[in-house]
C-alpha atoms as a PDB file:
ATOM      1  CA  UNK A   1     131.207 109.859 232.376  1.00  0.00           C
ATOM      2  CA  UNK A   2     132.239 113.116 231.930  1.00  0.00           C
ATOM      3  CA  UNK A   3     134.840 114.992 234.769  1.00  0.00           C
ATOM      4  CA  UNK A   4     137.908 113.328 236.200  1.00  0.00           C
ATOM      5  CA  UNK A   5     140.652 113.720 238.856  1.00  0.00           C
ATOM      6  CA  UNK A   6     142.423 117.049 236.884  1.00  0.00           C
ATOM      7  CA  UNK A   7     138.596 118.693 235.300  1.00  0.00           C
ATOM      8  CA  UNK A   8     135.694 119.701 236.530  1.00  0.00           C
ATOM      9  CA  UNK A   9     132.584 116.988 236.717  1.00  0.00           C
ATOM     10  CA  UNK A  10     129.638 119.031 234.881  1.00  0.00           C
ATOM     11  CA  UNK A  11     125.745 118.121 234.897  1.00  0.00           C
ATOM     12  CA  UNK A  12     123.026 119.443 233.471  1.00  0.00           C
ATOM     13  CA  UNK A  13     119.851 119.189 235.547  1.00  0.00           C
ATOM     14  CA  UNK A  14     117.303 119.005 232.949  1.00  0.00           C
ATOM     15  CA  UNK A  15     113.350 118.001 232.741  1.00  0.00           C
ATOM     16  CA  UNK A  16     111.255 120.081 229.986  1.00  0.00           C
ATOM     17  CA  UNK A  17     108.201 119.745 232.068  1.00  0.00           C
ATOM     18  CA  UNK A  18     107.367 123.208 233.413  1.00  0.00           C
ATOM     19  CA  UNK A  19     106.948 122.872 237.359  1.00  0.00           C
ATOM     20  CA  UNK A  20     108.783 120.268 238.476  1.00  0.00           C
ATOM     21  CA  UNK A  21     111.184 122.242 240.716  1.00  0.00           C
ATOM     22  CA  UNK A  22     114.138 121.993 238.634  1.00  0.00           C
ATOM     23  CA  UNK A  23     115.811 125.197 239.641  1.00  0.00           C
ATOM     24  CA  UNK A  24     114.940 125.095 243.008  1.00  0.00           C
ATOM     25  CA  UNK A  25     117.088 120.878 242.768  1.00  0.00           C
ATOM     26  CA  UNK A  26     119.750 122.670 241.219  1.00  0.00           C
ATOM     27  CA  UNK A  27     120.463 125.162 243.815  1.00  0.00           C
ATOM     28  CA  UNK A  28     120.133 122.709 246.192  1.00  0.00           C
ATOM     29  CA  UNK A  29     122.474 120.141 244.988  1.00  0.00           C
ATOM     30  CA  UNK A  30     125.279 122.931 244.299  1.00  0.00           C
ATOM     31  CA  UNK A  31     124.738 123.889 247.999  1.00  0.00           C
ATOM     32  CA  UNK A  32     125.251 120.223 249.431  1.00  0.00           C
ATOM     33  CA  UNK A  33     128.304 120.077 247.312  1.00  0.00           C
ATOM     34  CA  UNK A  34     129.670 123.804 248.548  1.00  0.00           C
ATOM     35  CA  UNK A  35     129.156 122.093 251.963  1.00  0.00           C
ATOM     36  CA  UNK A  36     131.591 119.094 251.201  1.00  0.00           C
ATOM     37  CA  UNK A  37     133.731 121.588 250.340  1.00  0.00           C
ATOM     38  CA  UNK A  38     133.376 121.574 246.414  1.00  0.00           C
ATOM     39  CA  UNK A  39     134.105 124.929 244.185  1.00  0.00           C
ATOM     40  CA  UNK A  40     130.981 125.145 242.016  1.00  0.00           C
ATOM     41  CA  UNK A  41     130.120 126.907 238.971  1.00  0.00           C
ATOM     42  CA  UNK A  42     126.369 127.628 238.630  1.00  0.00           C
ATOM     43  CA  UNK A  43     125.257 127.935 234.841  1.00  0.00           C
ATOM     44  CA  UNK A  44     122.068 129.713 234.283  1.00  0.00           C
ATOM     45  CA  UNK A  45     120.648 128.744 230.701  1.00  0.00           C
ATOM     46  CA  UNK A  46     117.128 129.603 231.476  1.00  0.00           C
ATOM     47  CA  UNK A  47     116.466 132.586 229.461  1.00  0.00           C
ATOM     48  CA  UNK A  48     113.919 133.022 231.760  1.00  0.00           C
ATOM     49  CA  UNK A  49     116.537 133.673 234.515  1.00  0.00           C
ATOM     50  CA  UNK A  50     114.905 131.532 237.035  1.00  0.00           C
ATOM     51  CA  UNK A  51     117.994 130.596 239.118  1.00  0.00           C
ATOM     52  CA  UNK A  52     119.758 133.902 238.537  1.00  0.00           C
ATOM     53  CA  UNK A  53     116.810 135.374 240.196  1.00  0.00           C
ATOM     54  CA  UNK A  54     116.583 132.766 242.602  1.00  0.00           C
ATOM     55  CA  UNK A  55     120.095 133.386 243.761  1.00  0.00           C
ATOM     56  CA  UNK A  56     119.301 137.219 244.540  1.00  0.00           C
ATOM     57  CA  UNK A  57     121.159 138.056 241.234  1.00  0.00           C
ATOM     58  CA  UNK A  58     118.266 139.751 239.312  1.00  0.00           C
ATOM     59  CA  UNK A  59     120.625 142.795 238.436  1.00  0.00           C
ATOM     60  CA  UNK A  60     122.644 140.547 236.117  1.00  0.00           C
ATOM     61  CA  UNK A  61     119.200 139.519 234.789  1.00  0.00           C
ATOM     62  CA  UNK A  62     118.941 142.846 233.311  1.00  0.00           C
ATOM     63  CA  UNK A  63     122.337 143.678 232.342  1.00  0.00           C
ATOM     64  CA  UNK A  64     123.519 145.025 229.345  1.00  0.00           C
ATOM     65  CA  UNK A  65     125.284 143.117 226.715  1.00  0.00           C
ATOM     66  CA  UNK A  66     127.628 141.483 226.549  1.00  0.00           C
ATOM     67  CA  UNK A  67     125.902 138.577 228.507  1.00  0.00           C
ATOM     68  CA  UNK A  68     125.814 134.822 228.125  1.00  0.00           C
ATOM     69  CA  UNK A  69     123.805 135.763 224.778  1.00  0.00           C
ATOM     70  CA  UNK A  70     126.626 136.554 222.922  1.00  0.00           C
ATOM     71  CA  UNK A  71     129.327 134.175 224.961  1.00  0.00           C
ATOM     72  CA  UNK A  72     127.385 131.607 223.306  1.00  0.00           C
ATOM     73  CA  UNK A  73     126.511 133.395 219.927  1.00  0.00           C
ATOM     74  CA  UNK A  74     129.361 135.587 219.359  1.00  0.00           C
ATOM     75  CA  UNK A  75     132.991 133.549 219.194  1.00  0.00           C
ATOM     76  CA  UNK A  76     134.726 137.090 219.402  1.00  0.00           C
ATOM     77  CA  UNK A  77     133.064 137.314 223.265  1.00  0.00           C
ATOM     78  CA  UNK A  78     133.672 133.880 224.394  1.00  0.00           C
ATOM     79  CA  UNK A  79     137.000 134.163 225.680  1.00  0.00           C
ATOM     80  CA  UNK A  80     135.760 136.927 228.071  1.00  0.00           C
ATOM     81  CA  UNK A  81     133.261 134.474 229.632  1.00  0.00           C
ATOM     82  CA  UNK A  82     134.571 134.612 233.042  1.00  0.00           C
ATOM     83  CA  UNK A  83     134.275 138.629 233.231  1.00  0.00           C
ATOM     84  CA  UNK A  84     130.346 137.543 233.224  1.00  0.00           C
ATOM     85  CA  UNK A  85     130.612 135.153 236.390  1.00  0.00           C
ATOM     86  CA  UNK A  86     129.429 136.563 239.590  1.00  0.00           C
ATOM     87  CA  UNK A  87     130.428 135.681 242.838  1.00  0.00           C
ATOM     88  CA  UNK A  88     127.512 134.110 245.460  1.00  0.00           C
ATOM     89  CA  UNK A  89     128.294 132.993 248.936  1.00  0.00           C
ATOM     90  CA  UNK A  90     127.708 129.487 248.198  1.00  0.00           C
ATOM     91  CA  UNK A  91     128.820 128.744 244.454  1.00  0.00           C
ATOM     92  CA  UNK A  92     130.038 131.135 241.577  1.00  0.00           C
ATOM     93  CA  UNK A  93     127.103 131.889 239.121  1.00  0.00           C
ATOM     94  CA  UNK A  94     127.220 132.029 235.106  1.00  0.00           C
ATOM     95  CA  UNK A  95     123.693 134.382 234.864  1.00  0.00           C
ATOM     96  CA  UNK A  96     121.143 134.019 232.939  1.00  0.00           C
ATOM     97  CA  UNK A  97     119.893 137.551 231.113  1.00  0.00           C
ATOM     98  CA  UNK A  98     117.146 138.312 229.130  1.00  0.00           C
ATOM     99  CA  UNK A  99     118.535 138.501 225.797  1.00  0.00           C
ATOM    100  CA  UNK A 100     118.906 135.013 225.930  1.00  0.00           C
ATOM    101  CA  UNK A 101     115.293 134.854 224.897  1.00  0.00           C
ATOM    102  CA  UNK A 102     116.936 135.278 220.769  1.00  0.00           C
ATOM    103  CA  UNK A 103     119.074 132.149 221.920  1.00  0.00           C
ATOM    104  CA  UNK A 104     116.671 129.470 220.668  1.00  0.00           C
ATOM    105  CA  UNK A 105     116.730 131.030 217.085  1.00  0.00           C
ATOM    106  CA  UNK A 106     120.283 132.124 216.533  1.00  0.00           C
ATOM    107  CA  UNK A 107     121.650 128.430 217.758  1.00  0.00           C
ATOM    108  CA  UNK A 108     118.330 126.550 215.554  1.00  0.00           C
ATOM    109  CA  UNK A 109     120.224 129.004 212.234  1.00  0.00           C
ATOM    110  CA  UNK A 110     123.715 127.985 213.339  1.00  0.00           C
ATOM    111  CA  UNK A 111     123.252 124.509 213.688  1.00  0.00           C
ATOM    112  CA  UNK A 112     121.606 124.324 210.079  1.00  0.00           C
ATOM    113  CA  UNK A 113     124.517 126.580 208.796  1.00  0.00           C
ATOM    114  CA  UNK A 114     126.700 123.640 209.787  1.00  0.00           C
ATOM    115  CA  UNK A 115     124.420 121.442 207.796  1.00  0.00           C
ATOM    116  CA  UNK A 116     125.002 123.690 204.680  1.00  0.00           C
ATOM    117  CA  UNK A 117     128.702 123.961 204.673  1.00  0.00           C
ATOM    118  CA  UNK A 118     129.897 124.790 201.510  1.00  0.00           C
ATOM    119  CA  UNK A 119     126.623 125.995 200.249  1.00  0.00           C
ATOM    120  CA  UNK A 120     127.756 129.795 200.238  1.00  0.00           C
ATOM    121  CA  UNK A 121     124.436 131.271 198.532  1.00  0.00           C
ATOM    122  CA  UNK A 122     122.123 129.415 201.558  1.00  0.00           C
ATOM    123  CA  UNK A 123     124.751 130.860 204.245  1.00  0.00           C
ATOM    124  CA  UNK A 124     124.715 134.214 203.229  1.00  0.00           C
ATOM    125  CA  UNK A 125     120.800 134.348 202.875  1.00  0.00           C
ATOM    126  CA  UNK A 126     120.940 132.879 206.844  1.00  0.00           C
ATOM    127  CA  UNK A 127     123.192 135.323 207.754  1.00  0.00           C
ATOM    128  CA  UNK A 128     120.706 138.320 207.228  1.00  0.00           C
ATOM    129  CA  UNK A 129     118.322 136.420 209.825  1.00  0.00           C
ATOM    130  CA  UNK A 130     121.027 136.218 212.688  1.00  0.00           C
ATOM    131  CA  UNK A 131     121.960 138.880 215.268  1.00  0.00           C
ATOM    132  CA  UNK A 132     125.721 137.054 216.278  1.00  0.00           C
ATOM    133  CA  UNK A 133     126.138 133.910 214.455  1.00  0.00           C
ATOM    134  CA  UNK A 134     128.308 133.754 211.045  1.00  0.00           C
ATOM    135  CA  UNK A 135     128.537 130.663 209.299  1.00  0.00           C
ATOM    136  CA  UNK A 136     132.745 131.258 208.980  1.00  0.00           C
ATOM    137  CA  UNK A 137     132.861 130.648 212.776  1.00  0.00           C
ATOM    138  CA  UNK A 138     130.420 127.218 212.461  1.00  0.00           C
ATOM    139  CA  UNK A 139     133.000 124.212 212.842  1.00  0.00           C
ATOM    140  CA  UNK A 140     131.501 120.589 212.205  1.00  0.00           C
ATOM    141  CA  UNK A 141     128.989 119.026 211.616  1.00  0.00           C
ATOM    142  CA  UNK A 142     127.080 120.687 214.144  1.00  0.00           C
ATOM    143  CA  UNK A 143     126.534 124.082 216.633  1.00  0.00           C
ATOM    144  CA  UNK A 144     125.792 122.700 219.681  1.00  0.00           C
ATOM    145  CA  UNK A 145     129.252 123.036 221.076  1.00  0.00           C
ATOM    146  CA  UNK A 146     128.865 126.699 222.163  1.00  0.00           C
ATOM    147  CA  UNK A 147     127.969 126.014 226.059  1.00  0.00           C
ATOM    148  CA  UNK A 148     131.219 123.950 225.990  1.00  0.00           C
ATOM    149  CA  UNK A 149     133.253 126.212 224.139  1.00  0.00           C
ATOM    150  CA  UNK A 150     132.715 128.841 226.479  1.00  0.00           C
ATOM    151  CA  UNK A 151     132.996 126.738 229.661  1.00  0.00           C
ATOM    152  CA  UNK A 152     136.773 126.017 228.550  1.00  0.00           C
ATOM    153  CA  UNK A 153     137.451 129.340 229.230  1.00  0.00           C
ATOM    154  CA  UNK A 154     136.825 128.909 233.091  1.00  0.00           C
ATOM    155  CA  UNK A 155     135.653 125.847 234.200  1.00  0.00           C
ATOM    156  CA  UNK A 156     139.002 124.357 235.612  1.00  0.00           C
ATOM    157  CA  UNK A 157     138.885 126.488 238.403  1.00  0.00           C
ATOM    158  CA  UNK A 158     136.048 124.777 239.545  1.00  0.00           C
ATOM    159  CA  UNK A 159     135.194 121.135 240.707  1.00  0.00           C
ATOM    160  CA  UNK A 160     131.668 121.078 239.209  1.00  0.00           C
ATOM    161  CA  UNK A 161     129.785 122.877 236.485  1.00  0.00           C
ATOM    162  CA  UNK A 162     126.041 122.543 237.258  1.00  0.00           C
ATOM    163  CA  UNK A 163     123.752 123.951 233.978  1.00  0.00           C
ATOM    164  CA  UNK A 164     120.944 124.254 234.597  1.00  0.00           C
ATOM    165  CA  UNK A 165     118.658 124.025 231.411  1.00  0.00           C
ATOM    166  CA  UNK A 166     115.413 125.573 230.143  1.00  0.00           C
ATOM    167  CA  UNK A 167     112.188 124.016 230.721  1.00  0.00           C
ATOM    168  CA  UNK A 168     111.791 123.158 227.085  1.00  0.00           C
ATOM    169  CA  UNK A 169     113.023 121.059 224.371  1.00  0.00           C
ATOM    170  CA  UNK A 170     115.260 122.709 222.080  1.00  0.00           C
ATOM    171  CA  UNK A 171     118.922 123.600 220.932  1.00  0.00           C
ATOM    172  CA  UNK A 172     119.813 125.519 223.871  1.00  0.00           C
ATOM    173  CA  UNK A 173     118.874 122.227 225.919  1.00  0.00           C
ATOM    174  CA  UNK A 174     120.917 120.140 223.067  1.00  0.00           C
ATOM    175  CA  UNK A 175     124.234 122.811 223.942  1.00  0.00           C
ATOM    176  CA  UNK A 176     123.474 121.871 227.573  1.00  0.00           C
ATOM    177  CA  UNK A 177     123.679 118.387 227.958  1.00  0.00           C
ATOM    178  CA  UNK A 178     126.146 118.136 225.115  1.00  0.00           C
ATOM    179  CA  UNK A 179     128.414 120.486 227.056  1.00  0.00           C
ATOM    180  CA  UNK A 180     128.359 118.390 230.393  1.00  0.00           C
ATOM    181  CA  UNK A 181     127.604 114.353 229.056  1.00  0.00           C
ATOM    182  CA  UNK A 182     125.686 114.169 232.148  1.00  0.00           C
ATOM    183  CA  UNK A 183     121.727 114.816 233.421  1.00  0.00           C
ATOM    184  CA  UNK A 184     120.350 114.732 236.836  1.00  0.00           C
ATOM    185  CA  UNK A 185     116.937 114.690 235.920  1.00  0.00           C
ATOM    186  CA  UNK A 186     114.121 115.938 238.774  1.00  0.00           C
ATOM    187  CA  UNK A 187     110.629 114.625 238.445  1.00  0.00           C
ATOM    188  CA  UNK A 188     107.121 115.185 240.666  1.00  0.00           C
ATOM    189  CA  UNK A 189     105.556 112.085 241.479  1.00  0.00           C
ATOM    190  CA  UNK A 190     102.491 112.111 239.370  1.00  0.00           C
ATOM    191  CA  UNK A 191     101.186 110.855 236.305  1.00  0.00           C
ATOM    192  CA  UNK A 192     101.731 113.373 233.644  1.00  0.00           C
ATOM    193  CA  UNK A 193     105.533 113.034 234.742  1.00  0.00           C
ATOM    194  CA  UNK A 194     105.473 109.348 232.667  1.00  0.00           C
ATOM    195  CA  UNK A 195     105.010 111.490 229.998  1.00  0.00           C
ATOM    196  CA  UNK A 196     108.030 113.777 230.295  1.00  0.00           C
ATOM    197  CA  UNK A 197     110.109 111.717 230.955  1.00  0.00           C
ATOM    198  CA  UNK A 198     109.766 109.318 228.512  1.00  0.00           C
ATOM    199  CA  UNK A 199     110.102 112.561 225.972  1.00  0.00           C
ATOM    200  CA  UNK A 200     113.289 113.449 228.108  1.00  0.00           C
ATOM    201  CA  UNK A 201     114.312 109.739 226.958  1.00  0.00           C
ATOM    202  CA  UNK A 202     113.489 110.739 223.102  1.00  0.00           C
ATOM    203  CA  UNK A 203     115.387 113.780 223.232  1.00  0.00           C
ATOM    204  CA  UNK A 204     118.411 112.763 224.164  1.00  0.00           C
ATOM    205  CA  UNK A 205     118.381 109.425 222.457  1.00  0.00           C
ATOM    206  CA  UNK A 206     118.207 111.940 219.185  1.00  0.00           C
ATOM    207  CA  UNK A 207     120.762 114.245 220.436  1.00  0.00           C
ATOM    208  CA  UNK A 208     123.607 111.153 220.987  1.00  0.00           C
ATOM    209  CA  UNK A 209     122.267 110.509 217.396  1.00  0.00           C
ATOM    210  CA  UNK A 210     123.009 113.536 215.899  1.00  0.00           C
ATOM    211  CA  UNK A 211     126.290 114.274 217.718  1.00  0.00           C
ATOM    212  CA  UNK A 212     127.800 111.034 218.341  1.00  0.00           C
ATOM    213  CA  UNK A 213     127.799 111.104 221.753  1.00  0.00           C
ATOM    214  CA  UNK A 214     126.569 108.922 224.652  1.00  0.00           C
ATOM    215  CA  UNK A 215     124.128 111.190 227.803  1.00  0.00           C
ATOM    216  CA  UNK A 216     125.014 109.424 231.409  1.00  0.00           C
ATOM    217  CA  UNK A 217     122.129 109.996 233.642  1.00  0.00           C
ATOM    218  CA  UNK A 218     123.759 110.354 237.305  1.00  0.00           C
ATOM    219  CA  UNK A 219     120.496 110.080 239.103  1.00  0.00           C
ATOM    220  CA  UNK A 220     116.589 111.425 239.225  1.00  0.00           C
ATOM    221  CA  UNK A 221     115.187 113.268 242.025  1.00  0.00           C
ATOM    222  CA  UNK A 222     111.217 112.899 242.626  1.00  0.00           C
ATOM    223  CA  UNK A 223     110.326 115.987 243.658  1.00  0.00           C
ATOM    224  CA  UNK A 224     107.501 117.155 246.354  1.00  0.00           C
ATOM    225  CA  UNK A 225     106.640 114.030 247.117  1.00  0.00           C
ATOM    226  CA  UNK A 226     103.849 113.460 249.524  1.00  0.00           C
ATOM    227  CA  UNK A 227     101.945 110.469 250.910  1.00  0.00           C
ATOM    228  CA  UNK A 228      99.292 109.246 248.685  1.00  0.00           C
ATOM    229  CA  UNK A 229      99.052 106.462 246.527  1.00  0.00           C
ATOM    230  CA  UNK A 230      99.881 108.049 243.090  1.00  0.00           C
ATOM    231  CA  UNK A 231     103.353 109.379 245.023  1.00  0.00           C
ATOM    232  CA  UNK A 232     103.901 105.816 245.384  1.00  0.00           C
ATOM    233  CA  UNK A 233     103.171 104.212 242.573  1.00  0.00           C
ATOM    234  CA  UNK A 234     105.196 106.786 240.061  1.00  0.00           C
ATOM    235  CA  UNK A 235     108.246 106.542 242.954  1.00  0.00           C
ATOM    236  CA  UNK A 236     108.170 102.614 241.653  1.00  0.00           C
ATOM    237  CA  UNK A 237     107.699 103.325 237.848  1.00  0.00           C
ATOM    238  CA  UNK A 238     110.620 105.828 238.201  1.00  0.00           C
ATOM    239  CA  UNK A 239     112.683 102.953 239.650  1.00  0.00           C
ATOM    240  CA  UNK A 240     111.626 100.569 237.434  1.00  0.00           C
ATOM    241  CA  UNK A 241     112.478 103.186 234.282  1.00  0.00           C
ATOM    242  CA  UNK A 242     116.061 103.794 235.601  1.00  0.00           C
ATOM    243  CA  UNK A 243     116.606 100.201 237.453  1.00  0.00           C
ATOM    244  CA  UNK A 244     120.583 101.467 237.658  1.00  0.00           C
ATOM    245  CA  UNK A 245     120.371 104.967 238.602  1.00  0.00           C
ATOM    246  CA  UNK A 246     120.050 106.184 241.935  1.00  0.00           C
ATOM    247  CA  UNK A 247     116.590 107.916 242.831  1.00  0.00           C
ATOM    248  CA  UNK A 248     116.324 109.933 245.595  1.00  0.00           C
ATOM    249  CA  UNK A 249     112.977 110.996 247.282  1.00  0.00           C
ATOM    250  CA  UNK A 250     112.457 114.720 248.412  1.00  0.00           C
ATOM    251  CA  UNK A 251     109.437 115.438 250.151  1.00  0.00           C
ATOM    252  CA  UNK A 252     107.393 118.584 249.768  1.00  0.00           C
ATOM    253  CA  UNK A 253     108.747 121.412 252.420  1.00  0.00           C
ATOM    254  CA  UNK A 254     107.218 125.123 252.614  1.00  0.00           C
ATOM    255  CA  UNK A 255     111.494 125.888 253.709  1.00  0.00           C
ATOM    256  CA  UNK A 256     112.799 125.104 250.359  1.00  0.00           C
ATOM    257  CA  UNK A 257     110.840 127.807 248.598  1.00  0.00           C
ATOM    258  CA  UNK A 258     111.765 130.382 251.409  1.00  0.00           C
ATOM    259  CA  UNK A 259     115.165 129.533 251.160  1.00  0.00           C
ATOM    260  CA  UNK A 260     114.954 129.778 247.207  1.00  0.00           C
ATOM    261  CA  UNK A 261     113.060 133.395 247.785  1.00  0.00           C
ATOM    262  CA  UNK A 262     116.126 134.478 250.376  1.00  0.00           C
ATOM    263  CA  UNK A 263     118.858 133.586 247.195  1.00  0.00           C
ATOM    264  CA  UNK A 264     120.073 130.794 248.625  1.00  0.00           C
ATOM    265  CA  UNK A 265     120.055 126.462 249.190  1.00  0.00           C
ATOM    266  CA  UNK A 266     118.709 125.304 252.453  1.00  0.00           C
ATOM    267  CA  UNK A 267     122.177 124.920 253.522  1.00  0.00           C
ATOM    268  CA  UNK A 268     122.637 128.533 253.996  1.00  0.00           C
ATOM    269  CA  UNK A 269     118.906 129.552 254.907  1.00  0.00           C
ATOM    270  CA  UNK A 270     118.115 126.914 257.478  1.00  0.00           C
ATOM    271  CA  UNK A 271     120.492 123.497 257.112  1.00  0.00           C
ATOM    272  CA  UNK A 272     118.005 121.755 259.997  1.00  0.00           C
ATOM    273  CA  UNK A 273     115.529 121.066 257.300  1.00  0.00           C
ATOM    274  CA  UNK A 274     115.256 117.383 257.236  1.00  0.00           C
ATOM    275  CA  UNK A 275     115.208 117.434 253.349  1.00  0.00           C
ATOM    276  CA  UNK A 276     118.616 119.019 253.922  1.00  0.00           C
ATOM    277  CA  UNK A 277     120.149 115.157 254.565  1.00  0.00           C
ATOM    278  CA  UNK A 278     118.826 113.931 250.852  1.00  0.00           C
ATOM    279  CA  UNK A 279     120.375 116.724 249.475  1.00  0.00           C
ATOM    280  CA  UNK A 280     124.246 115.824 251.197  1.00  0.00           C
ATOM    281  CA  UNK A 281     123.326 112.161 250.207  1.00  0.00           C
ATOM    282  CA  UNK A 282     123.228 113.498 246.168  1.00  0.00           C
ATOM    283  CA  UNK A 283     126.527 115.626 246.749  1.00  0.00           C
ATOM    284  CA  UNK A 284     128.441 112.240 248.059  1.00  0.00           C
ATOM    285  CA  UNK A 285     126.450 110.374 245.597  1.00  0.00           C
ATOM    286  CA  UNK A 286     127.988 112.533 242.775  1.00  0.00           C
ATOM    287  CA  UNK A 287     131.652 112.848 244.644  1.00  0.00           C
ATOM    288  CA  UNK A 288     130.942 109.072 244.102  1.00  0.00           C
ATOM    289  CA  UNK A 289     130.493 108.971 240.573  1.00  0.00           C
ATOM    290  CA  UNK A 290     132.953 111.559 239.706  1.00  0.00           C
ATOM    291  CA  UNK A 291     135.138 109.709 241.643  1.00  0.00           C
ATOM    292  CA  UNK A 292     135.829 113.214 242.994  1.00  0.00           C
ATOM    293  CA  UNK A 293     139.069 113.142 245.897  1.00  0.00           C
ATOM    294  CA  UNK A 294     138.260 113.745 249.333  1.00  0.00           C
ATOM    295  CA  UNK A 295     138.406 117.342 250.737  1.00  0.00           C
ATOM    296  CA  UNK A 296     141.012 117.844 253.456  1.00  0.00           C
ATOM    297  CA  UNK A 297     139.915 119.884 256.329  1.00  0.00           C
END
């Protein structure tokens, strides 16, 4: 698993199917572990800016370069990561911004530029088709290491990185997980989840593949679960999918979207929501697994 005693535990919370409340988890579980006393570092990869937004940070959105874009395209900006971070009253936030929507096809060129090393002709003709990337920068066998670069720059001044990754399958997904070694993965309790997750599954099994790695999964969170009989029923496939990972139930509550609309987690909008206690039972969970020391008061 990925964090010790010295470094930062990081986690990407990560699901490609669209609706699932992913962001909303995310902010969530960074506020339960702000409330154990845990400096966080909130990594918006979305390049739809969903959590930057959703933390009240939609200037950032907008902002001109240079953003996360070109931390993670650019090896001349990297180093100047942490000039990017913004400070929230619960965590520190990496933002998301809207050039990140060129992301997808500047990493998909740099990772086959590290597939044609040595080929000088078929790097120079991919060159002309990327904004940032330059195939003297590429180092290994693969690209994917650009979220992790950057992250050196700043993450042990935290005690958790939390990424949290776009709603598709992809390379800036691949640079996520491969950057923290870790997925919380949130789910709704219905039948077309099977689906995604067992994708999820695929993806990642072919991302160890290519980089040699191996993807802990530190829990799964079924999301918006109600009372019926298909909540049930996927509640016990999920279990029976990840028989050694924790998965924790949160139930559908009108105050977790008006917290997420106010820019914050429930801890700061209205901690008496009963949903609130699942949330702290994740952040001990993962203080757990990271074998994370205890905060003195």
């Amino acid at each position: 698993m990925t964090g010790d005693d010295t470094g930062p535990a990081r986690f990407c919370v990560t699901n490609a199917k669209g609706g699932t409340g992913k962001t909303t988890i995310a902010i969530n579980v960074a506020g339960a572990l702000n409330q154990r006393g845990r400096d966080v570092l909130f990594v918006d990869v979305d390049p739809q800016g969903n959590a930057t937004e959703g933390l009240g940070l939609l200037e950032a959105y907008d902002a001109s370069p240079p953003t996360l874009f070109d931390v993670l395209t650019d090896v001349d900006t990297r180093p100047n990561v942490g000039d990017l971070v913004v400070e929230h009253e619960e965590m520190d936030v990496l933002p998301a911004n809207i050039d990140l929507l060129h992301a997808e096809h500047e990493l998909t060129l740099a990772d086959v530029m590290a597939q044609l090393q040595g080929n000088r002709a078929a790097l120079d003709a991919l060159e002309e088709l990327t904004l940032n990337v330059e195939a003297d920068d590429i180092e290994g066998p693969h690209a994917l290491n650009v979220l992790s670069a950057a992250l050196s720059h700043i993450e042990d001044d935290y005690d958790y990185v939390i990424v949290d990754s776009p709603p598709f399958y992809g390379k800036l997904t691949d640079a996520s997980i491969f950057a923290t070694g870790n997925v919380l993965v949130p789910a709704l309790t219905e039948a077309t989840s099977e689906r995604a997750i067992e994708l999820l599954m695929q993806q990642i099994a072919a991302l160890e593949d290519h980089v040699d790695m191996t993807v802990n999964t530190v829990g799964v969170v079924a999301n918006r679960v109600e009372q019926t009989n298909e909540d049930e029923t996927m509640i016990e496939w999920l279990n029976e999918v990840y028989p050694e990972t924790p998965v924790w139930e949160v139930r559908k509550r009108v105050a977790l979207q008006r917290a997420f609309s106010a820019g914050n987690s429930v801890f700061e909008y209205d901690p008496s929501v009963d949903m609130a206690d699942v949330f702290e039972t994740i952040a001990a969970e993962l203080d757990r697994q990271f074998d994370r020391p205890e905060v003195k008061p």
